[in-house]
N, C-alpha and C. Protein backbone atom coordinates (compact mmCIF):
# COMPACT_ATOMS: atom_id res chain seq x y z
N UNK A 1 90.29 64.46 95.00
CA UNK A 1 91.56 64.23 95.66
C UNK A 1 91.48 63.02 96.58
N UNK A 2 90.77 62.31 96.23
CA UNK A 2 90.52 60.63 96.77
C UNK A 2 90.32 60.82 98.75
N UNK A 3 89.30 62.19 99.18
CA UNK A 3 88.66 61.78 100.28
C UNK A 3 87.28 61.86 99.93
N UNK A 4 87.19 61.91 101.46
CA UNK A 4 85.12 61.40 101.61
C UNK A 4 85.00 62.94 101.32
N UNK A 5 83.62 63.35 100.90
CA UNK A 5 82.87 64.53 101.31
C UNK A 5 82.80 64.76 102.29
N UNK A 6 83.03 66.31 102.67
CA UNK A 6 82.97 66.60 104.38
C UNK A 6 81.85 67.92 104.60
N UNK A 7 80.70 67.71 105.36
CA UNK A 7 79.96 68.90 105.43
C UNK A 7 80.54 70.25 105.38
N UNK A 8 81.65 69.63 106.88
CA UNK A 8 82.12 70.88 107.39
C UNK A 8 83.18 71.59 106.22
N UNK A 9 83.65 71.06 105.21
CA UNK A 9 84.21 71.54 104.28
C UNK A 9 83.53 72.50 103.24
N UNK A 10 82.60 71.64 103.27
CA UNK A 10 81.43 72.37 101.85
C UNK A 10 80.56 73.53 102.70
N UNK A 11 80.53 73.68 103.63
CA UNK A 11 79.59 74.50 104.38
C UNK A 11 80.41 76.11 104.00
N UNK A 12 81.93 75.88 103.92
CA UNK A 12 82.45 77.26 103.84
C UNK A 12 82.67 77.44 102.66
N UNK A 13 82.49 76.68 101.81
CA UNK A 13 82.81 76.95 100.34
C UNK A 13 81.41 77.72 99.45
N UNK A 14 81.93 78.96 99.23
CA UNK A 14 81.08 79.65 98.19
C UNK A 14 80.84 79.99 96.77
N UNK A 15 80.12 79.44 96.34
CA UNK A 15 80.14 79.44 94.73
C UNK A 15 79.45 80.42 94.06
N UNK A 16 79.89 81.25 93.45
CA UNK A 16 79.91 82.70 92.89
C UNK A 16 79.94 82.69 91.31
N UNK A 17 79.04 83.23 90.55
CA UNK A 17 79.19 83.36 89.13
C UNK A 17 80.81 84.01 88.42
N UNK A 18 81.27 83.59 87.60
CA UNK A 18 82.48 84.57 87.48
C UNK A 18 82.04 85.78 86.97
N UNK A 19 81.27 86.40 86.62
CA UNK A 19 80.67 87.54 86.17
C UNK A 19 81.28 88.42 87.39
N UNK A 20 81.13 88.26 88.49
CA UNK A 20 81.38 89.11 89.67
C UNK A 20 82.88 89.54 89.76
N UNK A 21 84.22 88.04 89.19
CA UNK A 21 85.15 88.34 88.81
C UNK A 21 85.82 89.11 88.25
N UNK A 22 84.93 89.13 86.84
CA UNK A 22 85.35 89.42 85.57
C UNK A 22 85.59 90.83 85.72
N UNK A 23 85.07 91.67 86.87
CA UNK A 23 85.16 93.60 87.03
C UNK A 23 86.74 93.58 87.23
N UNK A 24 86.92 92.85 88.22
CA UNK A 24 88.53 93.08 89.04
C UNK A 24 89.27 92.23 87.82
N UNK A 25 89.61 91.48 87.12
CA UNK A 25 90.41 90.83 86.43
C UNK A 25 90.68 91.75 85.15
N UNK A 26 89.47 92.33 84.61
CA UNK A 26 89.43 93.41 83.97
C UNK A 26 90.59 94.67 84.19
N UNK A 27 90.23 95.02 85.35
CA UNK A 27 90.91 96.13 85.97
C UNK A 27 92.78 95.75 85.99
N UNK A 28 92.69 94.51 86.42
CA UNK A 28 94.04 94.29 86.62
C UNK A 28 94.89 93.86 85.92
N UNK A 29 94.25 93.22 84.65
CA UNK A 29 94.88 93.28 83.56
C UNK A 29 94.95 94.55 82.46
N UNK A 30 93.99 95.03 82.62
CA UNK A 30 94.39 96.74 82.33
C UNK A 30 95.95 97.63 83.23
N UNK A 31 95.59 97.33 84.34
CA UNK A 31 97.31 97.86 85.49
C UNK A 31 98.65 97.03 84.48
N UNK A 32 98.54 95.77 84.52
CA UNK A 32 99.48 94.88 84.19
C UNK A 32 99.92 95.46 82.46
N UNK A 33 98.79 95.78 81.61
CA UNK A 33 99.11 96.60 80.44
C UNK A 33 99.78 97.73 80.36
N UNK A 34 99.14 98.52 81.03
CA UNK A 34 99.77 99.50 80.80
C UNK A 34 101.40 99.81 81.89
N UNK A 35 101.29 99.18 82.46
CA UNK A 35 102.73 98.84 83.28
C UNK A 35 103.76 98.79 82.38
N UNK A 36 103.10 97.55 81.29
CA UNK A 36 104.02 96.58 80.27
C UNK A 36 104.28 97.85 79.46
N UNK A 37 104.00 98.95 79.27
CA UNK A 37 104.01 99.87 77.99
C UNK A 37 102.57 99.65 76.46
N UNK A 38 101.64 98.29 77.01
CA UNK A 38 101.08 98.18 75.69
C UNK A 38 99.81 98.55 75.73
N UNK A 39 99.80 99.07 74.55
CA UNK A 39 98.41 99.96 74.42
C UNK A 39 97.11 98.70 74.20
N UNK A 40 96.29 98.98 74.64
CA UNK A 40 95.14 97.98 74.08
C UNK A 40 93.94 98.36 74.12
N UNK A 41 93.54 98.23 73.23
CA UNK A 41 91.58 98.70 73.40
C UNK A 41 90.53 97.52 73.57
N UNK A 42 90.21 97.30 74.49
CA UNK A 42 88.83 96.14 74.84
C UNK A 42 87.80 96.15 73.81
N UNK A 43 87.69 97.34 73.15
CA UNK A 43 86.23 96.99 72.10
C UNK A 43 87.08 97.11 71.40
N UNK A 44 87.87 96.35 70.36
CA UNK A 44 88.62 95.61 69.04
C UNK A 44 87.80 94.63 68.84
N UNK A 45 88.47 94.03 67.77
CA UNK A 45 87.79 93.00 67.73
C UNK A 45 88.05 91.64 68.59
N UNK A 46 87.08 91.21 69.14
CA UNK A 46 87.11 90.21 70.22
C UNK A 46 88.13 89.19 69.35
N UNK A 47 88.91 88.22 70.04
CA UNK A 47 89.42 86.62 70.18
C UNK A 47 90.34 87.05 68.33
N UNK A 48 90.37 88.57 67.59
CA UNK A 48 91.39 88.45 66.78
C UNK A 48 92.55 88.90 67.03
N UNK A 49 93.60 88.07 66.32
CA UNK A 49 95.41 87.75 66.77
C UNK A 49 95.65 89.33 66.05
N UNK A 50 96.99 90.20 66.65
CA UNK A 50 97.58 91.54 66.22
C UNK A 50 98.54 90.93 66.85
N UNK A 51 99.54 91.89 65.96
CA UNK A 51 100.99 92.20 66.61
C UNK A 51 101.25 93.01 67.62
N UNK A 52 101.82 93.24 68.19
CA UNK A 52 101.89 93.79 69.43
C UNK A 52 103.56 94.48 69.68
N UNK A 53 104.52 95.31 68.81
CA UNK A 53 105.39 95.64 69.00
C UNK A 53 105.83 96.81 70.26
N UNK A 54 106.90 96.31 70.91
CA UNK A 54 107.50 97.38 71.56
C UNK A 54 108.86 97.58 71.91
């Protein structure tokens, strides 16, 4: 974003694997599903396209 590096900036910034993410994003896109009415199962088959009627 066209400034200098600032210690005091980088000193509070924490860099975290997303693995640690991935529990809660999980979870909350599970809430957000079943909110929506749609059924889904996580062990399908990974990254293949379905229809999804409701």
């Amino acid at each position: 974003m066209e400034h200098k590096p600032s210690a005091t900036a980088e000193k509070h910034c924490t860099v975290r694997p997303l693995d640690l993410l991935r529990v809660h994003d999980e979870k909350i896109e599970a809430w957000i599903l079943e909110q929506a009415g749609v059924t889904f199962d996580a062990k399908a088959e990974p990254g293949k396209l379905r229809v999804v009627a409701g």
